[in-house]
Protein backbone atom coordinates (compact mmCIF):
# COMPACT_ATOMS: atom_id res chain seq x y z
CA UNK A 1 3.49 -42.18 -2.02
CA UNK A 2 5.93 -44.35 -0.89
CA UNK A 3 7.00 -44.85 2.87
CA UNK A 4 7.94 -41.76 5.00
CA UNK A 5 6.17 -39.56 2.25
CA UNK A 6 4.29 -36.64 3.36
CA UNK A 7 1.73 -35.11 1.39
CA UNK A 8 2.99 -31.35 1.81
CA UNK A 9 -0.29 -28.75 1.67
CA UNK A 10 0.03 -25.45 0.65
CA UNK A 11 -2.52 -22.76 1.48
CA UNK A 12 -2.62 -19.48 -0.17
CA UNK A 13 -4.35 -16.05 1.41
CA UNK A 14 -7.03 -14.87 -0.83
CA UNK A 15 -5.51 -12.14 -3.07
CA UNK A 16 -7.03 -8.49 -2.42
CA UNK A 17 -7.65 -6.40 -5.56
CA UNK A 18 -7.69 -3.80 -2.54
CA UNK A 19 -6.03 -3.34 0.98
CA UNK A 20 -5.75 -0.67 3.72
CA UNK A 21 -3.73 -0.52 6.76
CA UNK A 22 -2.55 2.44 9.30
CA UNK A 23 0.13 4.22 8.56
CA UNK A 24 2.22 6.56 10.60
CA UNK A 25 3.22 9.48 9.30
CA UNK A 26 6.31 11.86 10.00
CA UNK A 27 4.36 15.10 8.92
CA UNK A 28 0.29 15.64 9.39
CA UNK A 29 -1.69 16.03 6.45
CA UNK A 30 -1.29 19.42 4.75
CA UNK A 31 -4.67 20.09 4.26
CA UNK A 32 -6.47 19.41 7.34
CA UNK A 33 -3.89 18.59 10.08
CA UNK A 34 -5.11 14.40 10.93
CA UNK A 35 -2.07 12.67 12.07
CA UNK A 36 -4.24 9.63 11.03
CA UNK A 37 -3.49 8.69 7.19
CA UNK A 38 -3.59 5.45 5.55
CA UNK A 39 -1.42 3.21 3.20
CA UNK A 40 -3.55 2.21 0.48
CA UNK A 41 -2.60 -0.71 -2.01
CA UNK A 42 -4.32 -1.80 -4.94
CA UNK A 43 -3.93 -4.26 -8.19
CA UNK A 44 -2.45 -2.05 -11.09
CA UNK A 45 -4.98 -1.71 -13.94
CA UNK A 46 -2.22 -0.25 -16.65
CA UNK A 47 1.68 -1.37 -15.98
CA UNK A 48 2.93 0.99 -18.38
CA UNK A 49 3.63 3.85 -15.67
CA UNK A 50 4.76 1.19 -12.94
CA UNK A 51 5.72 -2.73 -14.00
CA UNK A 52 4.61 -3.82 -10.36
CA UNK A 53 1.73 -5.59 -9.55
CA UNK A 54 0.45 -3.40 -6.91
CA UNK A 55 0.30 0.35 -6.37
CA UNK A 56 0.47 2.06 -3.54
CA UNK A 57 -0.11 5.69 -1.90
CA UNK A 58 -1.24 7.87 1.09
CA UNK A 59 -4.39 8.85 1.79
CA UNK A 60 -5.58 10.91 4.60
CA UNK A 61 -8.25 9.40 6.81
CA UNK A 62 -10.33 12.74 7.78
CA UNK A 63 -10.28 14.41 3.90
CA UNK A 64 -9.18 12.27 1.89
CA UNK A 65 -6.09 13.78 0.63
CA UNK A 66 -3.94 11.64 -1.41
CA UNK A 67 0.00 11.44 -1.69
CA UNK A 68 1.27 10.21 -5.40
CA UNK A 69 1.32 6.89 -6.92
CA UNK A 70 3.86 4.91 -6.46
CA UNK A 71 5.71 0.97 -7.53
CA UNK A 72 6.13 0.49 -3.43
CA UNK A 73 5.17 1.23 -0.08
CA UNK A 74 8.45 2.91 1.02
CA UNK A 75 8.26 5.25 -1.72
CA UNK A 76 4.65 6.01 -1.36
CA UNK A 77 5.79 7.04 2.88
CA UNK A 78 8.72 8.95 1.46
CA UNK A 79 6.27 11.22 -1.04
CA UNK A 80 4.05 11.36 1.82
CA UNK A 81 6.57 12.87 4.77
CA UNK A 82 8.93 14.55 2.26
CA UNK A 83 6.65 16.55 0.21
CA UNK A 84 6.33 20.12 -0.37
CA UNK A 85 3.59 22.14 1.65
């Protein structure tokens, strides 16, 4: 390295094959009523459905309900607040 060089480092965040955070919904859960669902994202085992890396849905946090699968996050919300009851 020559003069005035810096030796750059580059960390990386350990890759989840699974993640969970809060997410607020528009419309409770249709089967039991919580207000208090979850976006769920995980590593995509077959890429034939979606060509992401990740798939993600909504998942209620008292019963487990689960909105459909979907390529992103925004779509996963949209499924979840827009669906038929």
């Amino acid at each position: 390295m020559g003069a005035g060089d810096e030796e750059v480092k580059i960390e990386f965040e350990e890759e989840k094959k699974y993640h969970r955070q809060e997410y607020d919904p528009d419309r409770p859960c249709p089967f039991c009523g919580s207000q208090v669902t979850f976006l769920e994202r995980a590593r995509n085992p077959i890429r034939r459905l979606f060509p992401t890396r990740y798939v993600f849905w909504i998942e209620c946090s008292r019963c487990r309900a689960k909105g459909p699968v979907n390529e992103n996050s925004e779509a996963a919300g949209n499924d979840w607040d827009t669906r038929m009851v």
